[in-house]
PDB file of N, CA and C in Angstrom:
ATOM      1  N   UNK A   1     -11.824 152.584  40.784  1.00  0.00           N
ATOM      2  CA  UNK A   1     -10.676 151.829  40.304  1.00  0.00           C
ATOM      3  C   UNK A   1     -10.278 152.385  38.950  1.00  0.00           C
ATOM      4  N   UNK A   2      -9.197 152.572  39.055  1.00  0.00           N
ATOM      5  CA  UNK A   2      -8.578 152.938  37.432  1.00  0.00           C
ATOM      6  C   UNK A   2      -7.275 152.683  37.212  1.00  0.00           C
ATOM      7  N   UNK A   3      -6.996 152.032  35.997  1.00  0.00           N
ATOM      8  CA  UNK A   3      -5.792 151.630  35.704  1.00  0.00           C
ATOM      9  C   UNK A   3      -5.395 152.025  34.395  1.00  0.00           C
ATOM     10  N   UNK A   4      -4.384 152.089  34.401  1.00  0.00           N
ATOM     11  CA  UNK A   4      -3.841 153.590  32.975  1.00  0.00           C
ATOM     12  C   UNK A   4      -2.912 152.530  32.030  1.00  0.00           C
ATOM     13  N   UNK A   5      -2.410 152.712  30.999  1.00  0.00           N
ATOM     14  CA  UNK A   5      -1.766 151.792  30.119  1.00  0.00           C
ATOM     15  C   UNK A   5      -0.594 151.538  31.095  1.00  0.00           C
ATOM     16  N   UNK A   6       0.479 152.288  31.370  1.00  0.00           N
ATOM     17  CA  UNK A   6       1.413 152.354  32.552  1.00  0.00           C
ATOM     18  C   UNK A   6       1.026 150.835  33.599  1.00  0.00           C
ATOM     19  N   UNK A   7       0.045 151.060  34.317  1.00  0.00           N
ATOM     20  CA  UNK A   7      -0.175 150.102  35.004  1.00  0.00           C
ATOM     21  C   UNK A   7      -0.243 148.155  34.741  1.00  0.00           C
ATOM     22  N   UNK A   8      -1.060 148.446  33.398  1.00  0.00           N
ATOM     23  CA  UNK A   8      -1.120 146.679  33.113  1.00  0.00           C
ATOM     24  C   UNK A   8       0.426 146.311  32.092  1.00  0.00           C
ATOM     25  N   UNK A   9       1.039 147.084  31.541  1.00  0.00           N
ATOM     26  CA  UNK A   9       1.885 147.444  30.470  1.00  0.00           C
ATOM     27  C   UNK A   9       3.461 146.655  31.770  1.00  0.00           C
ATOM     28  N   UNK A  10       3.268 147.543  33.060  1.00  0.00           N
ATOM     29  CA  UNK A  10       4.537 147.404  33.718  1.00  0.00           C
ATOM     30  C   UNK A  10       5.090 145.903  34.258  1.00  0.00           C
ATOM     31  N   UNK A  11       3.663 145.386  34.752  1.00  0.00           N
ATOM     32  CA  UNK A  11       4.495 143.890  35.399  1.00  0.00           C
ATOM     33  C   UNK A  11       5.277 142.943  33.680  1.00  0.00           C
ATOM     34  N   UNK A  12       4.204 143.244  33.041  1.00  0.00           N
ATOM     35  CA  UNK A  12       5.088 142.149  32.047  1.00  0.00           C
ATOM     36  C   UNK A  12       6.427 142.747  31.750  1.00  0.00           C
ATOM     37  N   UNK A  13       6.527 143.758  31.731  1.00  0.00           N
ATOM     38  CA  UNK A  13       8.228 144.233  31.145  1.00  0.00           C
ATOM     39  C   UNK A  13       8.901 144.681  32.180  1.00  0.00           C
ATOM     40  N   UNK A  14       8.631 144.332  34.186  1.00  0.00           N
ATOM     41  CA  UNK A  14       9.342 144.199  35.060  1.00  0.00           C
ATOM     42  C   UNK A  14       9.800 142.461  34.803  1.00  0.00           C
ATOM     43  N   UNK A  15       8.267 141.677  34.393  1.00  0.00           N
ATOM     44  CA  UNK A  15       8.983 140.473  34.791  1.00  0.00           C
ATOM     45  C   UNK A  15      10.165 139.968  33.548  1.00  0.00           C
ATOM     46  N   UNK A  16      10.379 140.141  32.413  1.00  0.00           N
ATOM     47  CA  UNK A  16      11.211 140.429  31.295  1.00  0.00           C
ATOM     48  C   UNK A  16      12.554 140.723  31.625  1.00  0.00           C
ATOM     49  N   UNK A  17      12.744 141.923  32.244  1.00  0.00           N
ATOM     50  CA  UNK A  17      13.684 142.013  32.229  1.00  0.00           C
ATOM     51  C   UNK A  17      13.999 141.621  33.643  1.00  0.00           C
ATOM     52  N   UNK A  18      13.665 141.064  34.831  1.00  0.00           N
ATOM     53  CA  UNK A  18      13.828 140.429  36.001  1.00  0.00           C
ATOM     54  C   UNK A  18      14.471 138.974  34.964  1.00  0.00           C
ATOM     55  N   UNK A  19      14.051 138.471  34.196  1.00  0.00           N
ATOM     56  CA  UNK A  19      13.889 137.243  33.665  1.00  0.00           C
ATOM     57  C   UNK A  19      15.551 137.635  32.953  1.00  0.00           C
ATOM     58  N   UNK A  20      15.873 138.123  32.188  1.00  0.00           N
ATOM     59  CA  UNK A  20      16.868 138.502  31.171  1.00  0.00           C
ATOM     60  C   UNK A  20      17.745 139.126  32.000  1.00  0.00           C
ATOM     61  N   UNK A  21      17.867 139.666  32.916  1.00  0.00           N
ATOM     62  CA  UNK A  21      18.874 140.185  33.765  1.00  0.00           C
ATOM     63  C   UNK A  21      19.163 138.174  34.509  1.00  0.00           C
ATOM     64  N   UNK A  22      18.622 137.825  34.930  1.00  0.00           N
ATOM     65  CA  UNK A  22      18.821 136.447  35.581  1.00  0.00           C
ATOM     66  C   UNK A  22      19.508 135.515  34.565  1.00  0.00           C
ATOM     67  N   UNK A  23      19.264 135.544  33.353  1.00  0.00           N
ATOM     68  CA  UNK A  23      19.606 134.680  32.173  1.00  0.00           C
ATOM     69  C   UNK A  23      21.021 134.792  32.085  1.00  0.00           C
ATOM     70  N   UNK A  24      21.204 136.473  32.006  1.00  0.00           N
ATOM     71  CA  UNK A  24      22.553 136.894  31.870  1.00  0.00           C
ATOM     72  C   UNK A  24      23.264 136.132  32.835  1.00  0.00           C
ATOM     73  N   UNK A  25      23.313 136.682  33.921  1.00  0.00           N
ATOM     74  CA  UNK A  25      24.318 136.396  35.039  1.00  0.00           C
ATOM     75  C   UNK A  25      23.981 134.969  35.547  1.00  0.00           C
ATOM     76  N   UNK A  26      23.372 133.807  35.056  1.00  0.00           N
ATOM     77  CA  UNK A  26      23.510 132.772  35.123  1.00  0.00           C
ATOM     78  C   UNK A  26      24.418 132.168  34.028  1.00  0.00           C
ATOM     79  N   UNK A  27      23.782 132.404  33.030  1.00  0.00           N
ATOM     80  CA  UNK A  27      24.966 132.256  31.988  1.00  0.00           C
ATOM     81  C   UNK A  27      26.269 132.079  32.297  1.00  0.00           C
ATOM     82  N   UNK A  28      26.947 134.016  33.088  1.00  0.00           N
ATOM     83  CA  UNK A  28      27.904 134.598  32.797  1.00  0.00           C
ATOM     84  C   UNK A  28      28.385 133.186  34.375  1.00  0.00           C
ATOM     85  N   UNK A  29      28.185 132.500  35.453  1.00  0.00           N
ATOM     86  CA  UNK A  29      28.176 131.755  36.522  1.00  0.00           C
ATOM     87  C   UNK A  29      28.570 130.610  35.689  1.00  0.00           C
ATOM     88  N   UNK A  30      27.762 130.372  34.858  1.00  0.00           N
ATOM     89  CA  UNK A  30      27.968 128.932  34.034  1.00  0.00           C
ATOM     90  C   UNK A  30      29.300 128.777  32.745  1.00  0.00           C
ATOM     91  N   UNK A  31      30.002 130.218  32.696  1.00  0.00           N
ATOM     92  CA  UNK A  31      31.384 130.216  32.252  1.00  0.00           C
ATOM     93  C   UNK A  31      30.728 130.668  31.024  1.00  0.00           C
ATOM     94  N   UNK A  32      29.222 131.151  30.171  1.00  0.00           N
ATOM     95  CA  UNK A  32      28.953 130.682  28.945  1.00  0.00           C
ATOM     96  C   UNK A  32      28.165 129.598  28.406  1.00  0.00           C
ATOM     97  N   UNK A  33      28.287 128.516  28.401  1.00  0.00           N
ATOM     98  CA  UNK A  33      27.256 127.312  28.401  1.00  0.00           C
ATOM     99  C   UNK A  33      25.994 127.861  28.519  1.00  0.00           C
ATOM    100  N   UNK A  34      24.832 127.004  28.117  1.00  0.00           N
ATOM    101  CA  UNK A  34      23.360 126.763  27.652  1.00  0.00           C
ATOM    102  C   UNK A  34      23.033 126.380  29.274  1.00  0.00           C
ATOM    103  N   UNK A  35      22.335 127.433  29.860  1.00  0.00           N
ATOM    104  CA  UNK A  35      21.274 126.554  30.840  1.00  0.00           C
ATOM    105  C   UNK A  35      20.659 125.659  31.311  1.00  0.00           C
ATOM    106  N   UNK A  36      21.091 124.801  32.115  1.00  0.00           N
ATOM    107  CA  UNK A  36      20.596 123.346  32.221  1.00  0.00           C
ATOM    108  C   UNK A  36      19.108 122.965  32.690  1.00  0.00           C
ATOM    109  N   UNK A  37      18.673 122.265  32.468  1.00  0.00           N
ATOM    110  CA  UNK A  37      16.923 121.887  32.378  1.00  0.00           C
ATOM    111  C   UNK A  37      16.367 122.482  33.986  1.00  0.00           C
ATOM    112  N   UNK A  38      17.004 122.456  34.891  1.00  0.00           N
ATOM    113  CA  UNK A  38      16.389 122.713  36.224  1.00  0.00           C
ATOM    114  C   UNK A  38      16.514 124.525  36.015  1.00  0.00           C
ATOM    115  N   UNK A  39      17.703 124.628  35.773  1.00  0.00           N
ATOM    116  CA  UNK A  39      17.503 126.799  35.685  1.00  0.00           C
ATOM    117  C   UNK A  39      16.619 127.010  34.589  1.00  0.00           C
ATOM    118  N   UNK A  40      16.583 126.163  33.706  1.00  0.00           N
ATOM    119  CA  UNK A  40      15.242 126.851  32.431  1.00  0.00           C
ATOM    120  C   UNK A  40      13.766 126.662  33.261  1.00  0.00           C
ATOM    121  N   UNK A  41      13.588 125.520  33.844  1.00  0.00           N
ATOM    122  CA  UNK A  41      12.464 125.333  34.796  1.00  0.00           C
ATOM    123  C   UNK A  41      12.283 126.650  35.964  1.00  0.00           C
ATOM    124  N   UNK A  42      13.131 126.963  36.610  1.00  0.00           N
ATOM    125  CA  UNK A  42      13.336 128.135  37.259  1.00  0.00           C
ATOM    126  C   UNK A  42      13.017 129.112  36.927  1.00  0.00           C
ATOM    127  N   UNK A  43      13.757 129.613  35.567  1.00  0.00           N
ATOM    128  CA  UNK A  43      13.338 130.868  35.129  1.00  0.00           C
ATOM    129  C   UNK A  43      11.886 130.748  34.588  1.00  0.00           C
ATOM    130  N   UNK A  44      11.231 129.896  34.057  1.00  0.00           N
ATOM    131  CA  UNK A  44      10.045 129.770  33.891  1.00  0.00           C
ATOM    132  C   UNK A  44       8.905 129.983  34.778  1.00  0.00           C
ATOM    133  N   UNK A  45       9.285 129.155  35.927  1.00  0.00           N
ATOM    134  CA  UNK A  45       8.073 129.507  36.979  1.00  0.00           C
ATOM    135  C   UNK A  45       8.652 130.949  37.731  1.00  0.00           C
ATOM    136  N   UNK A  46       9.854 131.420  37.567  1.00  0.00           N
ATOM    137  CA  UNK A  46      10.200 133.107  37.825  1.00  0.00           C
ATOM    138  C   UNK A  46       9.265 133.976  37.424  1.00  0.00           C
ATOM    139  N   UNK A  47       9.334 134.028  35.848  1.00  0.00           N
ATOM    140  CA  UNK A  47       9.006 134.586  35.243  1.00  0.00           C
ATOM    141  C   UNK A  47       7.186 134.677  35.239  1.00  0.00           C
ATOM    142  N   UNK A  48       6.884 133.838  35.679  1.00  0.00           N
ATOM    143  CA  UNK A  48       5.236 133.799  36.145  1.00  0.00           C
ATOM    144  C   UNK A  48       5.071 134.409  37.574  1.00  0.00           C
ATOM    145  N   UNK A  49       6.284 134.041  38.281  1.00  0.00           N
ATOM    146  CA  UNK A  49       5.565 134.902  39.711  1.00  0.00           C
ATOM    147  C   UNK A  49       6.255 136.009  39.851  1.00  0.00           C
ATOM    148  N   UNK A  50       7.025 136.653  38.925  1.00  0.00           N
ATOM    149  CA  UNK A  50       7.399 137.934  39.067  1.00  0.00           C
ATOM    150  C   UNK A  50       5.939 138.371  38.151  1.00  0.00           C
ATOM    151  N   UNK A  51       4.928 137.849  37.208  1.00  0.00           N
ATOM    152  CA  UNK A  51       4.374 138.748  36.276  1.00  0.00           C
ATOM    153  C   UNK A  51       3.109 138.664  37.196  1.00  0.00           C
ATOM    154  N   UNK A  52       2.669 137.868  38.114  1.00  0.00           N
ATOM    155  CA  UNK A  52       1.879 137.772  38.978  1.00  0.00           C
ATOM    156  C   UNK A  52       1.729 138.825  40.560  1.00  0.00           C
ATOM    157  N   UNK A  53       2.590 138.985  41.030  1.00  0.00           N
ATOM    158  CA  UNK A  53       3.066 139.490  42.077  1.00  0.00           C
ATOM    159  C   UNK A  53       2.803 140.711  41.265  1.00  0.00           C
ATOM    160  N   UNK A  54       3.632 141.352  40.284  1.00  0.00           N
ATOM    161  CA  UNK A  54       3.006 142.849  39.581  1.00  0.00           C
ATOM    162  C   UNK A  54       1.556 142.840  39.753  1.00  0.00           C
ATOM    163  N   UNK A  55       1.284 141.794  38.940  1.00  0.00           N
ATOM    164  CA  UNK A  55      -0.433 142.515  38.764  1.00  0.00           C
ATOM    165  C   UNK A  55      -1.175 142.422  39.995  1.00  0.00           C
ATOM    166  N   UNK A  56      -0.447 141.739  41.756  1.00  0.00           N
ATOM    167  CA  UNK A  56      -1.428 141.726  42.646  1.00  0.00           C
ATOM    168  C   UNK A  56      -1.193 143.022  43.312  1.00  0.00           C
ATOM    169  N   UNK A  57       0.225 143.517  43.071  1.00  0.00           N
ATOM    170  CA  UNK A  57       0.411 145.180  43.392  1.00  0.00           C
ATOM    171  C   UNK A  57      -0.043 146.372  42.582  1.00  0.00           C
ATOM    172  N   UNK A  58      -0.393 145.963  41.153  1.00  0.00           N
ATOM    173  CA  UNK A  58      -1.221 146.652  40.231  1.00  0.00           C
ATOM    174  C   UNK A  58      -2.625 146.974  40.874  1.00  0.00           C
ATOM    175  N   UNK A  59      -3.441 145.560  41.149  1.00  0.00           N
ATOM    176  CA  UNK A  59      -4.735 145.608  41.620  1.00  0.00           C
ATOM    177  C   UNK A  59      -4.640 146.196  42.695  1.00  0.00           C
ATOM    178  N   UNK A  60      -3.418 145.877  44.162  1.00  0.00           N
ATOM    179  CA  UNK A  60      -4.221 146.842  45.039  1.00  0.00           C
ATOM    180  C   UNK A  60      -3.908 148.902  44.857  1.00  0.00           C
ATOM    181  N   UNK A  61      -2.956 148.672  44.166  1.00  0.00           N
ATOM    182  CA  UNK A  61      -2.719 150.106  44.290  1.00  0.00           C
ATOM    183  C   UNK A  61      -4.113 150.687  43.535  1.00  0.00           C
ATOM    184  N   UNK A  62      -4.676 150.032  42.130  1.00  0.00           N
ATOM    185  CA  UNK A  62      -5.836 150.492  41.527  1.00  0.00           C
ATOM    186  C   UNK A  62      -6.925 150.524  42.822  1.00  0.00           C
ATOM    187  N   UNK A  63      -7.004 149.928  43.463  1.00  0.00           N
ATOM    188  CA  UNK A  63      -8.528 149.706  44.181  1.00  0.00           C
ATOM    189  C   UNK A  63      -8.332 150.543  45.849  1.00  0.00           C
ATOM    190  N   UNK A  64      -7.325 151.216  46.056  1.00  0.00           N
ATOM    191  CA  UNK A  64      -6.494 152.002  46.912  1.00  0.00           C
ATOM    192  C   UNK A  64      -6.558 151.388  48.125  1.00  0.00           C
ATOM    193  N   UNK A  65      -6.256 149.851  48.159  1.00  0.00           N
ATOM    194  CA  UNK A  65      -6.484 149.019  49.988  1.00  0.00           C
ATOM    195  C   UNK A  65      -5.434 149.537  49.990  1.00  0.00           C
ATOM    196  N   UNK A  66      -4.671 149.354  51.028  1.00  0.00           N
ATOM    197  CA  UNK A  66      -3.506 149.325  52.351  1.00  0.00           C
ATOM    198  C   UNK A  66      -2.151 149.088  51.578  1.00  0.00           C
ATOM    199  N   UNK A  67      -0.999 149.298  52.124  1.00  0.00           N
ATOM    200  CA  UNK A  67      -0.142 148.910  51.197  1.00  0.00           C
ATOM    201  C   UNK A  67       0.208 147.451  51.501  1.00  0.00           C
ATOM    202  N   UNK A  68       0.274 147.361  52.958  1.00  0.00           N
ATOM    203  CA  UNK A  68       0.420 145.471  52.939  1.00  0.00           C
ATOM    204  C   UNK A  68      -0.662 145.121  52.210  1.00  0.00           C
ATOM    205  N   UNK A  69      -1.689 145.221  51.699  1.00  0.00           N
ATOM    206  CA  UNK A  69      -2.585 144.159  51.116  1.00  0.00           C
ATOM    207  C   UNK A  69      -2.105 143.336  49.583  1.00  0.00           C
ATOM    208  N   UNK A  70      -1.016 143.858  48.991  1.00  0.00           N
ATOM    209  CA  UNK A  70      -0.556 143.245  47.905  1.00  0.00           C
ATOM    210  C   UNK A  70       0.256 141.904  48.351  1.00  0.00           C
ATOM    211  N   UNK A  71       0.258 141.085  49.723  1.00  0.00           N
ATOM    212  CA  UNK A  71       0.702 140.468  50.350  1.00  0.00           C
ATOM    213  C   UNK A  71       0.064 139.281  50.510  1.00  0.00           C
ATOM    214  N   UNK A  72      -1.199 138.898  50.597  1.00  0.00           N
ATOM    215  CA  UNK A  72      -1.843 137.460  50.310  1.00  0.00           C
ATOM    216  C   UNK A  72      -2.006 137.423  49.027  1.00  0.00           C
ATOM    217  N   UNK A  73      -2.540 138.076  47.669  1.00  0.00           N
ATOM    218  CA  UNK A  73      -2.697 137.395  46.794  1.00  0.00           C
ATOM    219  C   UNK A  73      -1.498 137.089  46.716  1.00  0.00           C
ATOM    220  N   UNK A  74      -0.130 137.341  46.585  1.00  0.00           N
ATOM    221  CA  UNK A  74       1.211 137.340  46.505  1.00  0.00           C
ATOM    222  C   UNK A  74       1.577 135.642  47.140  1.00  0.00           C
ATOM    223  N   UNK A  75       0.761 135.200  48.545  1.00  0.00           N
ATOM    224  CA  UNK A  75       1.430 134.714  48.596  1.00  0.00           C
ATOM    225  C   UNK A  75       0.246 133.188  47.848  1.00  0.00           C
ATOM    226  N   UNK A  76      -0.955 133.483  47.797  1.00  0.00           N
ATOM    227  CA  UNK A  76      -1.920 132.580  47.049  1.00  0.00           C
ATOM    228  C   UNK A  76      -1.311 132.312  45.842  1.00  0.00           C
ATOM    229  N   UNK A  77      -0.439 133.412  45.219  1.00  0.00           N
ATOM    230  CA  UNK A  77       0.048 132.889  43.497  1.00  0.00           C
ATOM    231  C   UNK A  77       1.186 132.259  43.903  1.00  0.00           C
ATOM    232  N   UNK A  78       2.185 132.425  45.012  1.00  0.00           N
ATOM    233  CA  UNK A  78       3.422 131.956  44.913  1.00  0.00           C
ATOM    234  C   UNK A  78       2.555 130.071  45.368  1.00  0.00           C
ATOM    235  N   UNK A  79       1.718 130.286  46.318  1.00  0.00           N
ATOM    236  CA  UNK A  79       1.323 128.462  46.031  1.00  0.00           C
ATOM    237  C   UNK A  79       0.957 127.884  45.220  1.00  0.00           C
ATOM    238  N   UNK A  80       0.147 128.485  44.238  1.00  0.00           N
ATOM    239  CA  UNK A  80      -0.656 127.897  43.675  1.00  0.00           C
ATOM    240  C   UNK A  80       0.805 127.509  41.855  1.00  0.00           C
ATOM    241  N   UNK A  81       1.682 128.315  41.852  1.00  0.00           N
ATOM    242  CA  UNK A  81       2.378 128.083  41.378  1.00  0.00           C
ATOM    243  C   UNK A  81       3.479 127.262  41.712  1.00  0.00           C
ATOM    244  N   UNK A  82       3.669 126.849  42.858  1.00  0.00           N
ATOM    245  CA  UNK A  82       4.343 125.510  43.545  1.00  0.00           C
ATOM    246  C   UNK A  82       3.572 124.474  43.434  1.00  0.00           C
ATOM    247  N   UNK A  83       1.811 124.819  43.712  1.00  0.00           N
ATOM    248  CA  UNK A  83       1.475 123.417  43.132  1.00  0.00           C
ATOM    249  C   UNK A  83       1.700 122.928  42.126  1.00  0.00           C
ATOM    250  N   UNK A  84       1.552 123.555  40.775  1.00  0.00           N
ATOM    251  CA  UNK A  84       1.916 123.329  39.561  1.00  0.00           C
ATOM    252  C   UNK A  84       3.122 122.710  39.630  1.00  0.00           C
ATOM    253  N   UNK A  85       4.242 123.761  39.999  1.00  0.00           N
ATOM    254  CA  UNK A  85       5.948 122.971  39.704  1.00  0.00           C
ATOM    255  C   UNK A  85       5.901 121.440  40.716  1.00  0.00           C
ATOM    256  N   UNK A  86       5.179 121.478  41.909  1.00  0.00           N
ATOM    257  CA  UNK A  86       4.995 120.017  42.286  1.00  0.00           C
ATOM    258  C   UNK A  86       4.611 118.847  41.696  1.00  0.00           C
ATOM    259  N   UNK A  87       3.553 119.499  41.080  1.00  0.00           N
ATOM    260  CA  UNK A  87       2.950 118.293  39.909  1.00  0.00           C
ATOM    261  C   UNK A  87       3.653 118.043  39.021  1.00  0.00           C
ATOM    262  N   UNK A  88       4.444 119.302  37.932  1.00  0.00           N
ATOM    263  CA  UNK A  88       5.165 118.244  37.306  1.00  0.00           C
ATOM    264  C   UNK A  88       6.188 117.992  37.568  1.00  0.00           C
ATOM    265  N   UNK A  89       7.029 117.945  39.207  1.00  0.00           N
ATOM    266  CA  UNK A  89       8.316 117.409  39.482  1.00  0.00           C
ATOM    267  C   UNK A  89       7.735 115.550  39.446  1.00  0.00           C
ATOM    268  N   UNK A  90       6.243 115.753  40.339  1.00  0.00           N
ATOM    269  CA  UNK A  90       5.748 113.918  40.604  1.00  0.00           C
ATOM    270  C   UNK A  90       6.026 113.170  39.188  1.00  0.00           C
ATOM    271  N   UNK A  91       5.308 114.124  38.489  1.00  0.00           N
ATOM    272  CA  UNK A  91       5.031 113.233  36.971  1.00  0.00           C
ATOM    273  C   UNK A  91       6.230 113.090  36.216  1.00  0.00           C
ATOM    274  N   UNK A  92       7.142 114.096  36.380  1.00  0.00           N
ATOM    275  CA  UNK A  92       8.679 113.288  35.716  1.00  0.00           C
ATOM    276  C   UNK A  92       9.245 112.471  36.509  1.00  0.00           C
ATOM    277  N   UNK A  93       8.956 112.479  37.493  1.00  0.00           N
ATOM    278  CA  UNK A  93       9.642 111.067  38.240  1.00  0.00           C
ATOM    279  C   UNK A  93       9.368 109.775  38.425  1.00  0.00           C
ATOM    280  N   UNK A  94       7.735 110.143  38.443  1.00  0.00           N
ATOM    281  CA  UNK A  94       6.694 108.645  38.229  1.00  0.00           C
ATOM    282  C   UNK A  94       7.278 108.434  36.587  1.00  0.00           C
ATOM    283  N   UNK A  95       7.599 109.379  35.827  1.00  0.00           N
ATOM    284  CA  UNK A  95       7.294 108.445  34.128  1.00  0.00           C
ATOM    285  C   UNK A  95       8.921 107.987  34.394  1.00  0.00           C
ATOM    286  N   UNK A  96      10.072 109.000  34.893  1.00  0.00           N
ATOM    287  CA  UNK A  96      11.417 108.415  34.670  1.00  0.00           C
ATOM    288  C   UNK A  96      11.154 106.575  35.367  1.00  0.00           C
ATOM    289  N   UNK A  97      10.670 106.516  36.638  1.00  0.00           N
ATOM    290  CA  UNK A  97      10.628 104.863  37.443  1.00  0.00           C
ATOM    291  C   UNK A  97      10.070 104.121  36.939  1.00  0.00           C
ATOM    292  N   UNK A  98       9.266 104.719  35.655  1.00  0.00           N
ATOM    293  CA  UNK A  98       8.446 103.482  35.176  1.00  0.00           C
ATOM    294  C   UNK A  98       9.352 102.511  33.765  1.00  0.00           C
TER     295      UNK A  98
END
């Protein structure tokens, strides 16, 4: 296994500018105006599974499996990061009813 600066260096500044290219052209959709609380929530949990998904294609290309194999951790982070955004959709809604 070997991984070169290139390798751990790339998902964070794919997911960056995945993130900032999206900002833009939501913006530029929204006429201008400030992002409303559900697209800032969006780009947030984006921005984690674009930096996630890199590093599970980082790891397999380092460890030389298959090329589908960057495909379950991929889809283990995309749940495990829905659990999260699930939990706190419950908990703002349980505190808004109370």
């Amino acid at each position: 296994m070997r991984l070169e600066l290139f390798d751990i260096l790339l998902p964070p500044l794919l997911a960056i500018v995945v993130s900032l290219l999206g900002w833009g052209s939501t913006r530029a959709i929204n006429g201008g105006r400030p992002l409303n609380p559900t697209q800032r929530i969006m780009f947030f949990f984006g921005f984690w599974f674009v930096l996630g998904m890199g590093y599970s294609m980082t790891v397999v290309g380092a460890l030389r499996w298959p090329h589908w194999a960057w495909i379950p951790p991929t889809v283990v982070w995309a749940l495990l990061l829905s659990s999260f955004a699930w939990r706190r959709y419950r908990r703002q809604r349980e505190s808004g009813s109370a």
